[in-house]
Protein backbone atom coordinates (compact mmCIF):
# COMPACT_ATOMS: atom_id res chain seq x y z
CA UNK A 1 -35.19 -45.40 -4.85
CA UNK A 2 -33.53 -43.30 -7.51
CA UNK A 3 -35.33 -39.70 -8.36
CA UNK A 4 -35.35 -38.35 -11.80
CA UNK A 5 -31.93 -36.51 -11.79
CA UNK A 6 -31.32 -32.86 -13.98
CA UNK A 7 -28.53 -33.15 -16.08
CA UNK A 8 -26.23 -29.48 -17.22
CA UNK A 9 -24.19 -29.58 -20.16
CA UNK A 10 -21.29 -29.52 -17.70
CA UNK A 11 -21.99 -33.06 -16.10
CA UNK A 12 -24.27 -34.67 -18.60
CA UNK A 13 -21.22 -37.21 -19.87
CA UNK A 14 -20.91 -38.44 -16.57
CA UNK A 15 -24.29 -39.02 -16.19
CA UNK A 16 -24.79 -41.24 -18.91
CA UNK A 17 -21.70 -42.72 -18.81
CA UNK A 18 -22.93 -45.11 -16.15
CA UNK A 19 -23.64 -48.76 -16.80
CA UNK A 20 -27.04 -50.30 -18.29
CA UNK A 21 -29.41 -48.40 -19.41
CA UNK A 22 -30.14 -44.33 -19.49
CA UNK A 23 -33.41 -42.74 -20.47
CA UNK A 24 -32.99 -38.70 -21.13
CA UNK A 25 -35.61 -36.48 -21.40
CA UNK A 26 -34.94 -33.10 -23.47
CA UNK A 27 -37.88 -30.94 -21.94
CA UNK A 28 -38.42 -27.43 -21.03
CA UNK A 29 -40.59 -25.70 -18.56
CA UNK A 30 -42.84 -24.30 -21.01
CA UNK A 31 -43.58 -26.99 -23.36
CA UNK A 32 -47.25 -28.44 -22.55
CA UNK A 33 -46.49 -31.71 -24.27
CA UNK A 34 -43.41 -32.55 -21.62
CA UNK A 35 -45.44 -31.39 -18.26
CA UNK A 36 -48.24 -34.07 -19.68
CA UNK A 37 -44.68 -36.73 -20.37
CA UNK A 38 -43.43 -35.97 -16.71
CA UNK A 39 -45.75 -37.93 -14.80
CA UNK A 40 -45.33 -40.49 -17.31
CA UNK A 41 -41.80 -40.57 -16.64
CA UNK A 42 -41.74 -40.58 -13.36
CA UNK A 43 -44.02 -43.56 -12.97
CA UNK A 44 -41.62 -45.62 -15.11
CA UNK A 45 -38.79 -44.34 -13.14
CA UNK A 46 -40.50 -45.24 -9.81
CA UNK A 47 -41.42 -48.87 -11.35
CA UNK A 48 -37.92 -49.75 -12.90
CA UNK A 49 -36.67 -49.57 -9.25
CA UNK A 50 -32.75 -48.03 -9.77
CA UNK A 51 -32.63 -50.77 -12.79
CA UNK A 52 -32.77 -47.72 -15.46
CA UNK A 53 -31.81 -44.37 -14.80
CA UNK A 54 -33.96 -41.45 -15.86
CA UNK A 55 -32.30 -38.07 -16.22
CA UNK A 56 -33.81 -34.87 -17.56
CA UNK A 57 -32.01 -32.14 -19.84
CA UNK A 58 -33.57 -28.46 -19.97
CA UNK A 59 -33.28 -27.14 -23.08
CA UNK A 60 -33.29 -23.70 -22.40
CA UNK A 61 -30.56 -24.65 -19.73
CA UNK A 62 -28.53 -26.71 -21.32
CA UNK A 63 -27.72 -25.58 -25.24
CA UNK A 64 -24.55 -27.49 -25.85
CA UNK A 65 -25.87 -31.02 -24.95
CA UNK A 66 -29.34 -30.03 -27.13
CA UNK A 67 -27.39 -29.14 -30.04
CA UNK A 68 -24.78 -32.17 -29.82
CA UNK A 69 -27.54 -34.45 -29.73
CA UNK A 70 -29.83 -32.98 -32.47
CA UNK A 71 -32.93 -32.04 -30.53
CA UNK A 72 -35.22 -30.17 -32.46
CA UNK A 73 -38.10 -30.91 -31.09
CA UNK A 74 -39.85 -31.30 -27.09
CA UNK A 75 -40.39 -33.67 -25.21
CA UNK A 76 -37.42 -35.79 -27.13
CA UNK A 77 -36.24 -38.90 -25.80
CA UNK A 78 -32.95 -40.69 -26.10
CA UNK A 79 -31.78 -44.05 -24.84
CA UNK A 80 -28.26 -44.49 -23.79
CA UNK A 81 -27.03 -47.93 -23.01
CA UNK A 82 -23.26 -48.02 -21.78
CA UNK A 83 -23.33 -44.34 -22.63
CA UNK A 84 -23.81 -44.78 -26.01
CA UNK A 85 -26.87 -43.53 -27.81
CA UNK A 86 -29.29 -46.77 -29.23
CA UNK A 87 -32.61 -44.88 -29.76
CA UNK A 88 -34.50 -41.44 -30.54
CA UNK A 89 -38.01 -40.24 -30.52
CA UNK A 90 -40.01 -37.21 -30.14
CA UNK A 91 -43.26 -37.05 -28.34
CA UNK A 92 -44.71 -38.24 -25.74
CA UNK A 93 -43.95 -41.94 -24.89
CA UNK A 94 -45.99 -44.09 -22.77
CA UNK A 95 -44.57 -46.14 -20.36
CA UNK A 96 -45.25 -49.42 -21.92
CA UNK A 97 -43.04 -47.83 -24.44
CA UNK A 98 -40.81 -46.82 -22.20
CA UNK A 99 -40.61 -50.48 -21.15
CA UNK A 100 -40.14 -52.09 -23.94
CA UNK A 101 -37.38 -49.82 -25.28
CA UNK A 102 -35.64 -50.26 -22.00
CA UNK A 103 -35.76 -53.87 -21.89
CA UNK A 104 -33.60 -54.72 -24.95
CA UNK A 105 -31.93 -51.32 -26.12
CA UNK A 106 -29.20 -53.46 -28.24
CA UNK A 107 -32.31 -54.34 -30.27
CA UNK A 108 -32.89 -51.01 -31.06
């Protein structure tokens, strides 16, 4: 079983570069709406079983990859399939939601 991984702007091309599907979740420590997201998150992660990959981005952290990918507000959540962006949404998700997107991302 796969943990939610942290990405840095210095590996965070490698990290969605993999194959299939990527959720990333830009987050920071003090933002109320991503600590009530997290569990969230990680329930989906636990229940997709290594089939998607969940990775996290702090914001404060992590400026460059914020900035490349737009995010202007937290908790934001993009979908990378084949390392190539297919969907973006602010707010908290649920994980039927999470599902769904995950399940046919070219549809997006």
């Amino acid at each position: 079983m796969m943990a939610i991984q942290q990405a840095a702007d210095s590996n965070f091309k490698e990290m969605i570069q993999a194959e299939g599907v990527t959720v990333v979740n830009f987050w920071a420590p003090w933002c109320g709406p991503c600590r009530m997201f997290a569990p969230i998150l990680e329930e989906f992660e636990r229940e997709a079983g290594g089939s998607v990959r969940v990775v996290k981005v702090n914001i404060d952290e992590n400026p460059v990859t914020s900035a490349q990918f737009q995010i202007m507000s937290i908790p934001t959540t993009l979908i990378f399939k084949n390392g190539k962006p297919q969907y973006k949404e602010s707010g908290i998700l649920s994980k039927g939601n999470l599902q769904q997107l995950t399940a046919s991302p070219e549809q997006l």
